[in-house]
Protein backbone atom coordinates (compact mmCIF):
# COMPACT_ATOMS: atom_id res chain seq x y z
CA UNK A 1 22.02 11.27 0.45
CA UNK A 2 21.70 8.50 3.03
CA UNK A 3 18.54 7.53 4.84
CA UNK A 4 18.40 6.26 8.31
CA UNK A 5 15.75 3.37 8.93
CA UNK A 6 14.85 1.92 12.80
CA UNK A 7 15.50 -1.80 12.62
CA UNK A 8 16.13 -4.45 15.69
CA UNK A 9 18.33 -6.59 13.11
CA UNK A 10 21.54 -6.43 11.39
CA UNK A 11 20.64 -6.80 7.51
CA UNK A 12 18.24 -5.47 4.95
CA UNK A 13 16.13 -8.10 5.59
CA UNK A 14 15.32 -7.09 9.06
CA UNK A 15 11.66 -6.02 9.73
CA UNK A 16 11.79 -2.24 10.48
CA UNK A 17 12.12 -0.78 14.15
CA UNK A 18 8.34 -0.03 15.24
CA UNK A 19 9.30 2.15 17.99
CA UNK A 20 11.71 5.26 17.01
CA UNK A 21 13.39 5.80 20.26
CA UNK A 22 13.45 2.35 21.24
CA UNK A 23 14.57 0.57 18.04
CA UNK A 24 17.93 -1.18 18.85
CA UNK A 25 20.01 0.23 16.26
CA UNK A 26 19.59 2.35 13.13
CA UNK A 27 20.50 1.19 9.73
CA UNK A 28 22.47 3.81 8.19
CA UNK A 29 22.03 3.31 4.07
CA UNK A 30 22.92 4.79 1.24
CA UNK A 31 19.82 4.33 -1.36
CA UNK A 32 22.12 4.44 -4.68
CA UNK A 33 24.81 1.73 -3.49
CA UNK A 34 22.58 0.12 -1.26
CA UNK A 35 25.80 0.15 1.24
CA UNK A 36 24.70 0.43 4.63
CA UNK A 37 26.28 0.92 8.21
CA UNK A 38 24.63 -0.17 11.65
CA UNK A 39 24.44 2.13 14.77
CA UNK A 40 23.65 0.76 18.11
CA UNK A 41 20.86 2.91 19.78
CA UNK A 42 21.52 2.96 23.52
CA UNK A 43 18.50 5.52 24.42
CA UNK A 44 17.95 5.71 28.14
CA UNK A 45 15.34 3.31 29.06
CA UNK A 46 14.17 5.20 31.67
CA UNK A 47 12.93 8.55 30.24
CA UNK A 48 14.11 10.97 26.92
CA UNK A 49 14.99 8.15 24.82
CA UNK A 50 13.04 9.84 21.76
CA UNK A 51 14.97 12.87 22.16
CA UNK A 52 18.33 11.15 22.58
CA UNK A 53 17.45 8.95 19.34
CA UNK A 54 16.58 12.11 17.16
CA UNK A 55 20.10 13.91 18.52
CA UNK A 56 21.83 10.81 17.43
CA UNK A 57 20.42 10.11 14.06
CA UNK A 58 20.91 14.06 13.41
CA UNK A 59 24.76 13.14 14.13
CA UNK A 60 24.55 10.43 11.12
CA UNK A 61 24.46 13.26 8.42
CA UNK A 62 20.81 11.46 6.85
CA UNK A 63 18.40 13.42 5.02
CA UNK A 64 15.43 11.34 5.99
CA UNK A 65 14.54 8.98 8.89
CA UNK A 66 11.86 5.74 8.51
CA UNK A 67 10.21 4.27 11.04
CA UNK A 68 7.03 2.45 12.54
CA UNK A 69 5.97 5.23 15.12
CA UNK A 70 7.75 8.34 16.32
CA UNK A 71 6.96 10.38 19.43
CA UNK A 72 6.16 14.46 19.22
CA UNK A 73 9.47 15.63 21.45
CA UNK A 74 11.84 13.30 18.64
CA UNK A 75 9.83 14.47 15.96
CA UNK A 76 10.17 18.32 16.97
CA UNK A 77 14.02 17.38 17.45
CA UNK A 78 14.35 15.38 13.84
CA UNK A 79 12.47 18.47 12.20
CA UNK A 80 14.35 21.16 13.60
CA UNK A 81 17.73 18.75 11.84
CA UNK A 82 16.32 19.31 8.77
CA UNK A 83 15.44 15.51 8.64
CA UNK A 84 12.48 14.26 6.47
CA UNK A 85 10.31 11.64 9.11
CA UNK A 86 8.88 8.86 7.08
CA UNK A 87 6.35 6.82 9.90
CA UNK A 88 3.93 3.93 9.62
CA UNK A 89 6.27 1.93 7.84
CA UNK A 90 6.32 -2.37 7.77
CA UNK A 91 8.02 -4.47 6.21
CA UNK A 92 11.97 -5.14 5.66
CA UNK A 93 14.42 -2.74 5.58
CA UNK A 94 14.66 -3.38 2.16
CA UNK A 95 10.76 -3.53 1.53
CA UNK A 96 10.48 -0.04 2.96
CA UNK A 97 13.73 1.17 1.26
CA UNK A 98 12.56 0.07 -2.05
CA UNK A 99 9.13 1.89 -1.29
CA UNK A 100 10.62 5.31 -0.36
CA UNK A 101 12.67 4.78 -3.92
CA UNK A 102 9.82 4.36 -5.65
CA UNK A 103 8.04 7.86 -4.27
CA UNK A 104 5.33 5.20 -2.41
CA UNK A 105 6.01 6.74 1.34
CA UNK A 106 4.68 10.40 2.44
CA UNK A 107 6.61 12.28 4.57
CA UNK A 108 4.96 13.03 8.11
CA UNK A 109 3.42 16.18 9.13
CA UNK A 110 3.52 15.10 12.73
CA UNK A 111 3.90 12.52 15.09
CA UNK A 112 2.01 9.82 15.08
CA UNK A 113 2.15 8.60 18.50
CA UNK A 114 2.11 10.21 22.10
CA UNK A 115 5.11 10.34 24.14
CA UNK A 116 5.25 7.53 26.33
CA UNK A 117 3.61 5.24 24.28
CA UNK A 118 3.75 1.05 25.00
């Protein structure tokens, strides 16, 4: 099982991506080894960078997805993958890692954001 997390950084120590489809990269981990790979986001700044985000973490192979926020059209596209959205989350990668471990995070029923969102 790997999980994908949002993060602007480059360690587990990095505060976690607020923004879904905007985060700069997603940290690609694997919650048993803790072994992790990094994944450069380059969503389209201009318009359907949620969508483009939830085709490219579907790519990854991840069961589940954590995040700050997530928008309704990357939601609809992470759900149809079969991919468990975790949202709301703060903290460090490996804060939020440690809490989805531990059974502390609830899986989202929707988005929790509108599309377009600042």
């Amino acid at each position: 099982m790997k999980i994908a997390i949002t993060t602007n950084g480059s360690n587990l120590e990095a505060p976690v991506g607020q923004r879904f489809g905007r985060a700069e990269r997603f940290m690609v981990i694997d919650p048993a080894t803790l072994e992790y790979q990094l994944v450069e986001n380059p969503g389209d700044p201009a318009q359907g960078a949620g969508i483009q985000s939830a085709e490219r973490v579907a790519r990854l192979g991840v069961s589940a997805l954590i995040t700050g926020h997530c928008g309704p059209k990357a939601y609809r596209v992470l759900q149809a993958a079969g991919i468990e959205v975790y949202v709301g989350a703060q903290g460090s990668v490996a804060e939020v890692l440690e809490q989805h471990r531990q059974g502390r995070l609830q899986p989202a029923v929707g988005a929790d954001v509108e599309g377009h969102w600042v």
